[in-house]
Protein backbone atom coordinates (compact mmCIF):
# COMPACT_ATOMS: atom_id res chain seq x y z
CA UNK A 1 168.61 117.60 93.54
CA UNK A 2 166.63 115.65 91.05
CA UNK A 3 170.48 113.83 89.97
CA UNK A 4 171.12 113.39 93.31
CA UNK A 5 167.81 111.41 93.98
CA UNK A 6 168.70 109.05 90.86
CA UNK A 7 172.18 108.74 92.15
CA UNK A 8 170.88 107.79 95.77
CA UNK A 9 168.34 105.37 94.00
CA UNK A 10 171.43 103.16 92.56
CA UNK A 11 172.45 102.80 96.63
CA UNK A 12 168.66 100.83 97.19
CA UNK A 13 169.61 97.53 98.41
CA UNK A 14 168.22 95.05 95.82
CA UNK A 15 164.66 93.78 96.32
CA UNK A 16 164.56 90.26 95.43
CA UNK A 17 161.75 89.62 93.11
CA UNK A 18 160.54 87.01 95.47
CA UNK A 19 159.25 89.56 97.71
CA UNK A 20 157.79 91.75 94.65
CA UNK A 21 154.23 90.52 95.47
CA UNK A 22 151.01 92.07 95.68
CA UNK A 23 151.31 91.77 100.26
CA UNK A 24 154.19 94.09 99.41
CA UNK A 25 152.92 96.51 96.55
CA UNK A 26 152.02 100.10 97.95
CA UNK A 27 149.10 101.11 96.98
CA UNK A 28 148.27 104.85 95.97
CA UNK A 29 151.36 105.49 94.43
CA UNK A 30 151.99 106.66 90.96
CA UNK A 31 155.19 104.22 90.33
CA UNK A 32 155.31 100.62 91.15
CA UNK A 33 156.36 100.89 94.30
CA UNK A 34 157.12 97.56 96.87
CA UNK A 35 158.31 97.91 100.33
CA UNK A 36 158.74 95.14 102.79
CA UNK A 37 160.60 93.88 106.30
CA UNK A 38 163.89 92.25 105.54
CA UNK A 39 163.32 88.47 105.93
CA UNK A 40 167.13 87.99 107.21
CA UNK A 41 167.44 91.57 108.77
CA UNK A 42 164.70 92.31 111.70
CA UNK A 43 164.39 95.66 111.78
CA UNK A 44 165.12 96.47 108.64
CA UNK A 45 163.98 97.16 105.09
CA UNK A 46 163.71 96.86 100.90
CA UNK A 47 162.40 98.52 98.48
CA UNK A 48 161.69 98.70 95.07
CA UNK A 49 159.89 101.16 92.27
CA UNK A 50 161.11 101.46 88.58
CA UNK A 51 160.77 105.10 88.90
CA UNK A 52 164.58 106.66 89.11
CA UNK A 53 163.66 109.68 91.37
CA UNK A 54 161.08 107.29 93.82
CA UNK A 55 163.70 104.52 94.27
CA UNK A 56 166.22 107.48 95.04
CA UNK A 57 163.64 108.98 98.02
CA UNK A 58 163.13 104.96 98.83
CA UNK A 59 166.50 105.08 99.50
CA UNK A 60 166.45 108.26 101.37
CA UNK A 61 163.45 106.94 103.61
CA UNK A 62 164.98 103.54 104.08
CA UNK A 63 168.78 105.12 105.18
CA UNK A 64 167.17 106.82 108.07
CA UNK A 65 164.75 104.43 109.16
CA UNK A 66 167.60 101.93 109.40
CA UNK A 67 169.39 103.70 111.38
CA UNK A 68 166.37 104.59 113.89
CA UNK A 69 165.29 101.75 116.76
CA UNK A 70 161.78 100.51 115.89
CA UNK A 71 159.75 102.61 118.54
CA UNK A 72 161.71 105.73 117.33
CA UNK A 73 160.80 104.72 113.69
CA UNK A 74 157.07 104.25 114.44
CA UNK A 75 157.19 107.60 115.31
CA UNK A 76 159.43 109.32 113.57
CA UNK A 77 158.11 112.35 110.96
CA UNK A 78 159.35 111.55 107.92
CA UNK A 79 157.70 113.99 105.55
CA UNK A 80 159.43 116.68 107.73
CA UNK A 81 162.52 114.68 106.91
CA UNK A 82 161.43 115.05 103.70
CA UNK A 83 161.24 119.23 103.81
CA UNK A 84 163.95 119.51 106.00
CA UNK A 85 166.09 118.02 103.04
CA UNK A 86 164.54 119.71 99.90
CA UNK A 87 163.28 116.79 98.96
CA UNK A 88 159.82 117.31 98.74
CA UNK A 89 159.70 120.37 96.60
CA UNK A 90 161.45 118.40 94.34
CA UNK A 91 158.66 115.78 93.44
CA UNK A 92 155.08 116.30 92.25
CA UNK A 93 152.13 116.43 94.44
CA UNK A 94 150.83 112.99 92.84
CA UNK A 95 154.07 111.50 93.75
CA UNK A 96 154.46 113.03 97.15
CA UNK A 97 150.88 111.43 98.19
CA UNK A 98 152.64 108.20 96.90
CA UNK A 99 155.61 108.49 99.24
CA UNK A 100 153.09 109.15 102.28
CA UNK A 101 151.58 106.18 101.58
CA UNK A 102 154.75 104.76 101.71
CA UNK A 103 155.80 106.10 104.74
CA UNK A 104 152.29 105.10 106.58
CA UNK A 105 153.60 101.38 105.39
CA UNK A 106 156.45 101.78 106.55
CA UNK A 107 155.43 102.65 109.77
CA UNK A 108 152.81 100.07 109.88
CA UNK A 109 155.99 97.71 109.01
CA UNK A 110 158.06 99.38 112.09
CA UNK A 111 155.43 98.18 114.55
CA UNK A 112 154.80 94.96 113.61
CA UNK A 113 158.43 94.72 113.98
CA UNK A 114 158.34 95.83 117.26
């Protein structure tokens, strides 16, 4: 699973370094870890961490949400999504608070969107 996170990670669309900027940094994470709205796409998303197995769940997170409509994704329980995939017995506790912190951006993100 851990291969298959890395692998998914090298699907992350690009984040421009433009938008790497301290608006955009997630806080409480263990990685460097940027998320914001998609200047050209509304409704959509990038990402960005350095860490392999974190841009590989980014990437996980990101596929769904993008394929949810923005009151669905303000809702929607992604650290079920998580366990219902495996994916979060795969990563430490330190880096599973990190990717609820993402998520609680993300859906911050999904209603200003809205």
């Amino acid at each position: 699973m851990t291969r298959q996170l890395m692998l998914a990670g090298k699907y992350l669309q690009p984040m421009p370094t433009a938008l790497q900027i301290p608006e955009n940094h997630v806080s409480g994470c263990q990685s460097e870890v940027w998320l914001a709205a998609c200047p050209q796409t509304p409704g959509h998303f990038v990402a960005y961490s350095s860490a392999k197995i974190i841009r590989g769940v980014l990437a996980v997170l990101l596929e769904k949400a993008h394929s949810l409509e923005s009151q669905q994704l303000a809702q929607f329980d992604f650290a079920n999504y998580l366990a219902e995939l495996g994916i979060s017995r795969q990563i430490s506790q330190s880096r599973a608070d990190g990717v609820a912190q993402v998520v609680k951006t993300l859906h911050a993100l999904a209603g200003t969107a809205a």
